[in-house]
C-alpha atoms as a PDB file:
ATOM      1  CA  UNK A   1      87.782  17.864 -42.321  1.00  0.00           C
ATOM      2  CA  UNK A   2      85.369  18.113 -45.149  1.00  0.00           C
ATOM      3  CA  UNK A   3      83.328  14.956 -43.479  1.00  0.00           C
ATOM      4  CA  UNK A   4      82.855  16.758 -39.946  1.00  0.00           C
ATOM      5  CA  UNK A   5      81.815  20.051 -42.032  1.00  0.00           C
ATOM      6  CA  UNK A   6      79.237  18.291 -43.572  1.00  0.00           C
ATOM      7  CA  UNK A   7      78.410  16.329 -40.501  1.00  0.00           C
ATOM      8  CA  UNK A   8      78.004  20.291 -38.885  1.00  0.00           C
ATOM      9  CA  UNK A   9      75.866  21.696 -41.797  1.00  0.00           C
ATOM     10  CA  UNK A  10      73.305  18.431 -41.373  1.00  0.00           C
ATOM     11  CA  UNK A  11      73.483  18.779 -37.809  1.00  0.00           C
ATOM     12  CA  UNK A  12      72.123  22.914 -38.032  1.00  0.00           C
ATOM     13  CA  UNK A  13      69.367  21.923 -40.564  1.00  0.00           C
ATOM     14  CA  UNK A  14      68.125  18.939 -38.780  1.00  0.00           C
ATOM     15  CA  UNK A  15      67.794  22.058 -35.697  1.00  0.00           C
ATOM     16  CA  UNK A  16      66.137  24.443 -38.152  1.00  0.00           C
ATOM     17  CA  UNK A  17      63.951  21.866 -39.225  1.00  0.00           C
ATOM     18  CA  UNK A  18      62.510  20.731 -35.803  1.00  0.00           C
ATOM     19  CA  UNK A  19      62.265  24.544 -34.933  1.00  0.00           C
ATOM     20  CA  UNK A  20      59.971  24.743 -37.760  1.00  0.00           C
ATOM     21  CA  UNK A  21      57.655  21.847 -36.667  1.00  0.00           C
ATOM     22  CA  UNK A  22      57.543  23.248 -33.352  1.00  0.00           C
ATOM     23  CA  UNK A  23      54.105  24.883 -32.403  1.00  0.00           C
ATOM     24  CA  UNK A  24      54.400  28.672 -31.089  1.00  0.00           C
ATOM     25  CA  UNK A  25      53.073  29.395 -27.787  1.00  0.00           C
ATOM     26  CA  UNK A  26      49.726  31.289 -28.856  1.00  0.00           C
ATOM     27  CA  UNK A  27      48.973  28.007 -31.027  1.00  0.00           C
ATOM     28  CA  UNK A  28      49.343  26.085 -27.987  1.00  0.00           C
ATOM     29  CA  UNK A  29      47.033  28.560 -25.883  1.00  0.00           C
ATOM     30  CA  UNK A  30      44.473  29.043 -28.374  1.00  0.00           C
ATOM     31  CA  UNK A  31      44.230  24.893 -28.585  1.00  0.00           C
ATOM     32  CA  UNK A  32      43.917  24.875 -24.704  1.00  0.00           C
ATOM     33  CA  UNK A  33      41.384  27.782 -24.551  1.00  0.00           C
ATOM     34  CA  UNK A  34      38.814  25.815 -27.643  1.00  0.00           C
ATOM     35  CA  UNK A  35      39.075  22.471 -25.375  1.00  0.00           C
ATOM     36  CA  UNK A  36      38.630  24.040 -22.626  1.00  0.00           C
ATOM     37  CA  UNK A  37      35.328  25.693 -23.950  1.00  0.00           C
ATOM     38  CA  UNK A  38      34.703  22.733 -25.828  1.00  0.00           C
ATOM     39  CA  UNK A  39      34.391  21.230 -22.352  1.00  0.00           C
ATOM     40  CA  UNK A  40      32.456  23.896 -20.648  1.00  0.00           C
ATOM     41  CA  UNK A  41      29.865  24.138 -23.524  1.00  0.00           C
ATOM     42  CA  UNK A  42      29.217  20.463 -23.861  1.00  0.00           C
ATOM     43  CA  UNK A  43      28.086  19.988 -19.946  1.00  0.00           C
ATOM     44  CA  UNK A  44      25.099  21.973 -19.952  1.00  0.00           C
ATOM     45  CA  UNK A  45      24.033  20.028 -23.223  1.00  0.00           C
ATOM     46  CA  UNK A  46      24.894  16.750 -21.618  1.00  0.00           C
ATOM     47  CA  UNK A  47      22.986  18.218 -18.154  1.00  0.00           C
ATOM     48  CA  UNK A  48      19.857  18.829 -19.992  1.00  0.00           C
ATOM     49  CA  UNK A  49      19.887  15.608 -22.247  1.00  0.00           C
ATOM     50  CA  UNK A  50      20.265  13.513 -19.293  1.00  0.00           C
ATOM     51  CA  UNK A  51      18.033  15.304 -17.634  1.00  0.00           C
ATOM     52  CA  UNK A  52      15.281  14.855 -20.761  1.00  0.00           C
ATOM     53  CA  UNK A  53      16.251  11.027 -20.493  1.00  0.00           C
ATOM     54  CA  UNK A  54      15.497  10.939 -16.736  1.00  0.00           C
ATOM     55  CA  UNK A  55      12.414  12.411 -16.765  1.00  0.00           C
ATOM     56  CA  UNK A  56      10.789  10.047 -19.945  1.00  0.00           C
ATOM     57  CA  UNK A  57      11.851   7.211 -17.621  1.00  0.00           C
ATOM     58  CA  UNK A  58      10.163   8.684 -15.068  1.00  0.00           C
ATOM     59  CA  UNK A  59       7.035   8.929 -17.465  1.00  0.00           C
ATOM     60  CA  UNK A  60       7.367   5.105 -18.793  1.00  0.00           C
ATOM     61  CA  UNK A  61       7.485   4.404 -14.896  1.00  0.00           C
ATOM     62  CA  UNK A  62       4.387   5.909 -13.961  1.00  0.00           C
ATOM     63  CA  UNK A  63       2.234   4.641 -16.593  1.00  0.00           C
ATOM     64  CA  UNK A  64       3.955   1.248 -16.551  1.00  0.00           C
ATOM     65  CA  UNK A  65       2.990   0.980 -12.287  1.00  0.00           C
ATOM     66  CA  UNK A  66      -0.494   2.394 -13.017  1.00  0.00           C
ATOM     67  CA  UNK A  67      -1.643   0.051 -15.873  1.00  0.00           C
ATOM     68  CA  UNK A  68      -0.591  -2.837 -13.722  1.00  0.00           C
ATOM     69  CA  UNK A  69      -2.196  -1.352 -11.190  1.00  0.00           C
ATOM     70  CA  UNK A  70      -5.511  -1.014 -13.197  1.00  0.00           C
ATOM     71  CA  UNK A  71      -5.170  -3.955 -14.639  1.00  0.00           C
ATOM     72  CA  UNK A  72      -5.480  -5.650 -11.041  1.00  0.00           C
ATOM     73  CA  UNK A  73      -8.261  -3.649  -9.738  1.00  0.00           C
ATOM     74  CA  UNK A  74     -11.162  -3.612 -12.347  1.00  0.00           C
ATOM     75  CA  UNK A  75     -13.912  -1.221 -11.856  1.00  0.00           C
ATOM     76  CA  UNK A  76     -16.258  -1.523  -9.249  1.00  0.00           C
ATOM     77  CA  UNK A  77     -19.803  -2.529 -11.057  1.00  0.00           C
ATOM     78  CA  UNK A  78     -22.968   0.224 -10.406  1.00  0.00           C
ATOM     79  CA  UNK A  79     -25.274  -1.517  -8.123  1.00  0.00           C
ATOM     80  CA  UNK A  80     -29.134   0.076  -9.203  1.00  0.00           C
ATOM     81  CA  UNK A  81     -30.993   0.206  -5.951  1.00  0.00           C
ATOM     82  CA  UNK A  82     -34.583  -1.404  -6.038  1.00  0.00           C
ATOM     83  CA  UNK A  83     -37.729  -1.902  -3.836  1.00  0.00           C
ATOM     84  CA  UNK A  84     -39.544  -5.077  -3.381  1.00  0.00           C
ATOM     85  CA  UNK A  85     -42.748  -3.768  -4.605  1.00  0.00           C
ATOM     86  CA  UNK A  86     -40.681  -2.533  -7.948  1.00  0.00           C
ATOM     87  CA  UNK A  87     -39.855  -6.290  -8.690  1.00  0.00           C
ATOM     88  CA  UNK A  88     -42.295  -9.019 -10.285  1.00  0.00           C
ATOM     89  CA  UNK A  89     -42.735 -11.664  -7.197  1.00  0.00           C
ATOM     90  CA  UNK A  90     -43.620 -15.168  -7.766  1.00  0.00           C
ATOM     91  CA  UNK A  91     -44.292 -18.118  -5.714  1.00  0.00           C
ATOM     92  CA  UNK A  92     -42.226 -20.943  -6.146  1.00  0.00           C
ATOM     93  CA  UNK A  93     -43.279 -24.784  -5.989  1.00  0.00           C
ATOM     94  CA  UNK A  94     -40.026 -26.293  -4.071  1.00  0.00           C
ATOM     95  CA  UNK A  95     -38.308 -24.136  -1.205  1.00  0.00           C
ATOM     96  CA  UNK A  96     -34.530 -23.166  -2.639  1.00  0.00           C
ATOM     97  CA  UNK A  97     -32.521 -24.229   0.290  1.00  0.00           C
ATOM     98  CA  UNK A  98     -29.449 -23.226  -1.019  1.00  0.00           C
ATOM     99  CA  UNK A  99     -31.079 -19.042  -0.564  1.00  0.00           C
ATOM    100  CA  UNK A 100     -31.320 -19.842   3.626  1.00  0.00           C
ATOM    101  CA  UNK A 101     -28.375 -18.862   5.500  1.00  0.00           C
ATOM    102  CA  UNK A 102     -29.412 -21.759   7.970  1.00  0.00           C
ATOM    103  CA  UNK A 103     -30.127 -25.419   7.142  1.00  0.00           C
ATOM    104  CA  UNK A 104     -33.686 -27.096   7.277  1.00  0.00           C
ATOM    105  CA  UNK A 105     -35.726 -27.316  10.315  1.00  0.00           C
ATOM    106  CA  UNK A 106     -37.652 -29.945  11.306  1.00  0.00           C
ATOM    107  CA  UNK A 107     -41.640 -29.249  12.538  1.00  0.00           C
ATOM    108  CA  UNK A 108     -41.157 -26.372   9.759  1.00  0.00           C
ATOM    109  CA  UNK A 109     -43.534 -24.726   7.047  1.00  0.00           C
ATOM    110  CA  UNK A 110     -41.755 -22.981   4.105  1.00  0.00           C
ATOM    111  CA  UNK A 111     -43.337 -20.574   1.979  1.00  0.00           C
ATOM    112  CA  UNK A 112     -40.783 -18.599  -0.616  1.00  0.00           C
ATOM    113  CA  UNK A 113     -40.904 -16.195  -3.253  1.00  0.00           C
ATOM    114  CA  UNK A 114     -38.574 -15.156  -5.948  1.00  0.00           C
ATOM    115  CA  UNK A 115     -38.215 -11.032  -6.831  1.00  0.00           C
ATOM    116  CA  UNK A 116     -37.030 -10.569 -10.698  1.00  0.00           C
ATOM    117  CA  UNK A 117     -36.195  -7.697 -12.461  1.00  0.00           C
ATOM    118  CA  UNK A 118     -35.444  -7.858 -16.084  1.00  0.00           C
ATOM    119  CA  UNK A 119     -35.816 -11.684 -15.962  1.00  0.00           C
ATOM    120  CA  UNK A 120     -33.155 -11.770 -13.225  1.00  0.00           C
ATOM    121  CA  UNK A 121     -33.309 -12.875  -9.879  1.00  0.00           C
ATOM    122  CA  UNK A 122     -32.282 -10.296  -7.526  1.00  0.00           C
ATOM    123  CA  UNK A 123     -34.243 -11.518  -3.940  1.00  0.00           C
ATOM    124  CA  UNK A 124     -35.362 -14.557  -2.616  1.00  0.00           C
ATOM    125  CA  UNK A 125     -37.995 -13.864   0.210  1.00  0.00           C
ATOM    126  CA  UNK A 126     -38.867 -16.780   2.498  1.00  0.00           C
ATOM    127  CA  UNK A 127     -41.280 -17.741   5.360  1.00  0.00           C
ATOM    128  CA  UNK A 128     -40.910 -19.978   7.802  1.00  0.00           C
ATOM    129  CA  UNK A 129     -42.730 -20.902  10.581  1.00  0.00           C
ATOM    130  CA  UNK A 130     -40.923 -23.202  13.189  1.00  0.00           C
ATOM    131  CA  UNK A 131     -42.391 -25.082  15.962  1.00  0.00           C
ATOM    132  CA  UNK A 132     -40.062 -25.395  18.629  1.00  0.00           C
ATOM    133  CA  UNK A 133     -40.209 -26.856  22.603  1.00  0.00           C
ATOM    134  CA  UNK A 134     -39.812 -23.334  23.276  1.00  0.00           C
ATOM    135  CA  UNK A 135     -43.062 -21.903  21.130  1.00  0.00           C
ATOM    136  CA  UNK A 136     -43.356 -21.007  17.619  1.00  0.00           C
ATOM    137  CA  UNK A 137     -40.938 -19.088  15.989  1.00  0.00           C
ATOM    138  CA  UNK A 138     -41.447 -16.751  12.249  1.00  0.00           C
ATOM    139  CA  UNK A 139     -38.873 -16.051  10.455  1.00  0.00           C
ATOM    140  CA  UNK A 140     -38.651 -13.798   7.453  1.00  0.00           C
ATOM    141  CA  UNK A 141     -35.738 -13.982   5.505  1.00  0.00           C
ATOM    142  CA  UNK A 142     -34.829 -12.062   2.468  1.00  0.00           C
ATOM    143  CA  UNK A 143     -31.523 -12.976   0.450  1.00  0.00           C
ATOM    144  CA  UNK A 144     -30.506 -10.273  -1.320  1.00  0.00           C
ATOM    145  CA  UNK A 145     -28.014 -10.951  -4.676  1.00  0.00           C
ATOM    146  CA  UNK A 146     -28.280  -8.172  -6.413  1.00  0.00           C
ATOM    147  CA  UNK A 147     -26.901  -6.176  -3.509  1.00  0.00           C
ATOM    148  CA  UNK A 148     -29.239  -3.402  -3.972  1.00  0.00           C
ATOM    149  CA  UNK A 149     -32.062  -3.724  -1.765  1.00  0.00           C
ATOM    150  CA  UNK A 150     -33.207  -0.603   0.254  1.00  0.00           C
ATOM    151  CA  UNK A 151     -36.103  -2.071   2.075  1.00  0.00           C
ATOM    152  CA  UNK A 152     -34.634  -3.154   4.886  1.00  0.00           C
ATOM    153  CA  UNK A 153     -30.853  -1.073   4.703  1.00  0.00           C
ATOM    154  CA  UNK A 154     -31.025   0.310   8.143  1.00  0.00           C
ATOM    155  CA  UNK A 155     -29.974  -3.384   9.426  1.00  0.00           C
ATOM    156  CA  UNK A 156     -26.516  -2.689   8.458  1.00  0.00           C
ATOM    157  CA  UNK A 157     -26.322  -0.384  11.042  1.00  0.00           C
ATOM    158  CA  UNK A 158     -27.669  -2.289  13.878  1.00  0.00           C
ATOM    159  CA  UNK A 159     -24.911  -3.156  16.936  1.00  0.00           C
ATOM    160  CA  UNK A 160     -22.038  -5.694  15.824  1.00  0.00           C
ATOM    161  CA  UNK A 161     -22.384  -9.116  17.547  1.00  0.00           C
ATOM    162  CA  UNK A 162     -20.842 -12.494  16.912  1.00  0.00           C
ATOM    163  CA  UNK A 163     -21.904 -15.527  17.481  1.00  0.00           C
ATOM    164  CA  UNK A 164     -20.276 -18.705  17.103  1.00  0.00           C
ATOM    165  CA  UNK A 165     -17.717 -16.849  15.090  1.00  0.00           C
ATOM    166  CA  UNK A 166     -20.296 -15.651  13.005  1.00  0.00           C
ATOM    167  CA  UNK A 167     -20.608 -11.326  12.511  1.00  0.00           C
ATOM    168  CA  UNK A 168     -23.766 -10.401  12.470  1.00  0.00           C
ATOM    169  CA  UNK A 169     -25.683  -6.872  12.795  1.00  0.00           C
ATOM    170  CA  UNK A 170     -28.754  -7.073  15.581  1.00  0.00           C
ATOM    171  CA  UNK A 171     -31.583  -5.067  16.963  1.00  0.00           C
ATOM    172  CA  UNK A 172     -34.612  -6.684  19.516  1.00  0.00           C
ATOM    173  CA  UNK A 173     -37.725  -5.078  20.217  1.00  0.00           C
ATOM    174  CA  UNK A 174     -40.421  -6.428  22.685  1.00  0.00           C
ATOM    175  CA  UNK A 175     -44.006  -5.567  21.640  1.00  0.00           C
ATOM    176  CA  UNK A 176     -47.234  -7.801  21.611  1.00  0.00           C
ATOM    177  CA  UNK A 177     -45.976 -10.376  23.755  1.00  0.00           C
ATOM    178  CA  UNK A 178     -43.176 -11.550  21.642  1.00  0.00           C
ATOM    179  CA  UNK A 179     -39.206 -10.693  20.813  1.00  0.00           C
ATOM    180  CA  UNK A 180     -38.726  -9.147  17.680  1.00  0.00           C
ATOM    181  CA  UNK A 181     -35.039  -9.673  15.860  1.00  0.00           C
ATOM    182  CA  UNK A 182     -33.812  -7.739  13.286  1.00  0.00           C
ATOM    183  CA  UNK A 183     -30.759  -8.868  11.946  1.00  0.00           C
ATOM    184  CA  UNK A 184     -27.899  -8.316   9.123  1.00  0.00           C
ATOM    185  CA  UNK A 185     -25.772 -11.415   8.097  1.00  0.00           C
ATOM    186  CA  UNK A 186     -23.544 -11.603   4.927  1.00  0.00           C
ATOM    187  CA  UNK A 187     -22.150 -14.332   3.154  1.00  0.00           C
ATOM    188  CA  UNK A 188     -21.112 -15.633  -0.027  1.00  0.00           C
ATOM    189  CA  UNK A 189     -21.163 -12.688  -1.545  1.00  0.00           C
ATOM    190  CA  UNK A 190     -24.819 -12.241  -0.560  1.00  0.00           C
ATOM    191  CA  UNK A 191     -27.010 -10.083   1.737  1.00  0.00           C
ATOM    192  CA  UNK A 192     -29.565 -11.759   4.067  1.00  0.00           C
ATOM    193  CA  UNK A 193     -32.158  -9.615   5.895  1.00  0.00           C
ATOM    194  CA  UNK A 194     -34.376 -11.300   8.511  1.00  0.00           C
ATOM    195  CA  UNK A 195     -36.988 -10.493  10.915  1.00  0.00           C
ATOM    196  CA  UNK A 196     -37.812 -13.269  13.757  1.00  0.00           C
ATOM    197  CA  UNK A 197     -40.366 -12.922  16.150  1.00  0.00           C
ATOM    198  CA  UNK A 198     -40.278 -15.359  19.119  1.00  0.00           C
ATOM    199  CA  UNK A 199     -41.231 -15.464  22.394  1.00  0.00           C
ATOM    200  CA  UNK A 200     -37.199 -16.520  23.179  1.00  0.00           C
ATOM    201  CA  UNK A 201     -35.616 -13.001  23.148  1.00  0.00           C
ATOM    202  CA  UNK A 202     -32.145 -14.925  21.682  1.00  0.00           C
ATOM    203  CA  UNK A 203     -33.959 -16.376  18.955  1.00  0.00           C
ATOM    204  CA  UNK A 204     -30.793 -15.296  16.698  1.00  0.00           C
ATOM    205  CA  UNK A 205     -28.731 -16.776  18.767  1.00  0.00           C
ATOM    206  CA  UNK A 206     -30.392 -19.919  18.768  1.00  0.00           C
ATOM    207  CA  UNK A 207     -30.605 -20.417  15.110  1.00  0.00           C
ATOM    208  CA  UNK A 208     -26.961 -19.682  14.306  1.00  0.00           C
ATOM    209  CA  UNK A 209     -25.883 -21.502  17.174  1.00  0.00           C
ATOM    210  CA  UNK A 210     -27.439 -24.641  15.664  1.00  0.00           C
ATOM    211  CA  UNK A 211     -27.818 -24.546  12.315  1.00  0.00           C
ATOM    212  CA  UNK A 212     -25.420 -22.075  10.515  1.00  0.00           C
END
């Protein structure tokens, strides 16, 4: 009898003690209500940080696609424009072939100048006078490498034409008996301006048809 009434009184403080250890109901809601703004008052934080994050990618993007970009494309270079009188002209002993924008005739005359500026040669100016079964042909051709010639910049206007697969720019005037050709051809990263007079009226044609 005295074992079970022991056995009881353990029993009823084992109960009083897990009462005791129990958490009330307001300790309960008070934990639920500081997570639960715990939770609402981190978000906006989180919101804005990842929204700060965002936006310096965004940045690093930007700057990373337009230095590549710049780095790809450099800076076009100032051409100075320039007159023919403005440069020191010289004749030259031997005809540069490699200035023509056709090869060497035969029953030709050459005469050619070089136009320097600053010790630099920016034109190359030559004459030729071409005998041909046709009649006798003058050319004047001026290669331009410094691209900034204004003498003759209205030929880059003339009428589009190609020949041979060639583009070239073209304007013909008759007057004094003979064809005059004005014409625009680029190549090689150069400019060529020339001026044929002929009595054939296709005098470009004929020269880029045969020796371009």
């Amino acid at each position: 009898m005295k074992e079970m009434k022991i056995d009881r009184r353990i029993e009823q403080k084992l109960k009083l003690l897990a009462q005791s250890v129990r958490l009330s109901p307001d300790t309960v809601r008070d934990a639920e209500r500081e997570l639960s703004y715990g939770q609402v008052s981190r978000k906006p934080v989180f919101r804005r940080v990842f929204a700060g994050v965002s936006a310096a990618c965004v940045i690093i993007a930007v700057i990373i696609v337009v230095a590549v970009l710049t780095r790809g494309h450099s800076q076009p270079e100032t051409v100075v424009p320039y007159q023919l009188n403005s440069l020191q002209a010289a004749f030259v002993a031997k005809t540069d072939t490699q200035a023509l924008p056709f090869s060497t005739f035969e029953n030709a005359l050459y005469t050619q100048k070089t136009f320097i500026r600053d010790g630099e040669v920016e034109v190359v100016g030559t004459k030729i006078i071409h005998v041909t079964e046709q009649g006798t042909n003058e050319l004047l051709i001026y290669e331009d490498s410094g691209g900034g010639l204004q003498d003759f910049k209205g030929y880059q206007s003339y009428a589009e034409q190609e020949i041979d697969g060639v583009t070239v720019r073209l304007h013909t005037e008759y007057k004094n008996g003979e064809h005059y050709t004005y014409c625009y051809y680029e190549a090689s990263d150069m400019d060529y301006y020339m001026v044929m007079m002929s009595p054939n009226p296709n005098a470009a044609q004929y020269y880029f048809q045969n020796y371009s």
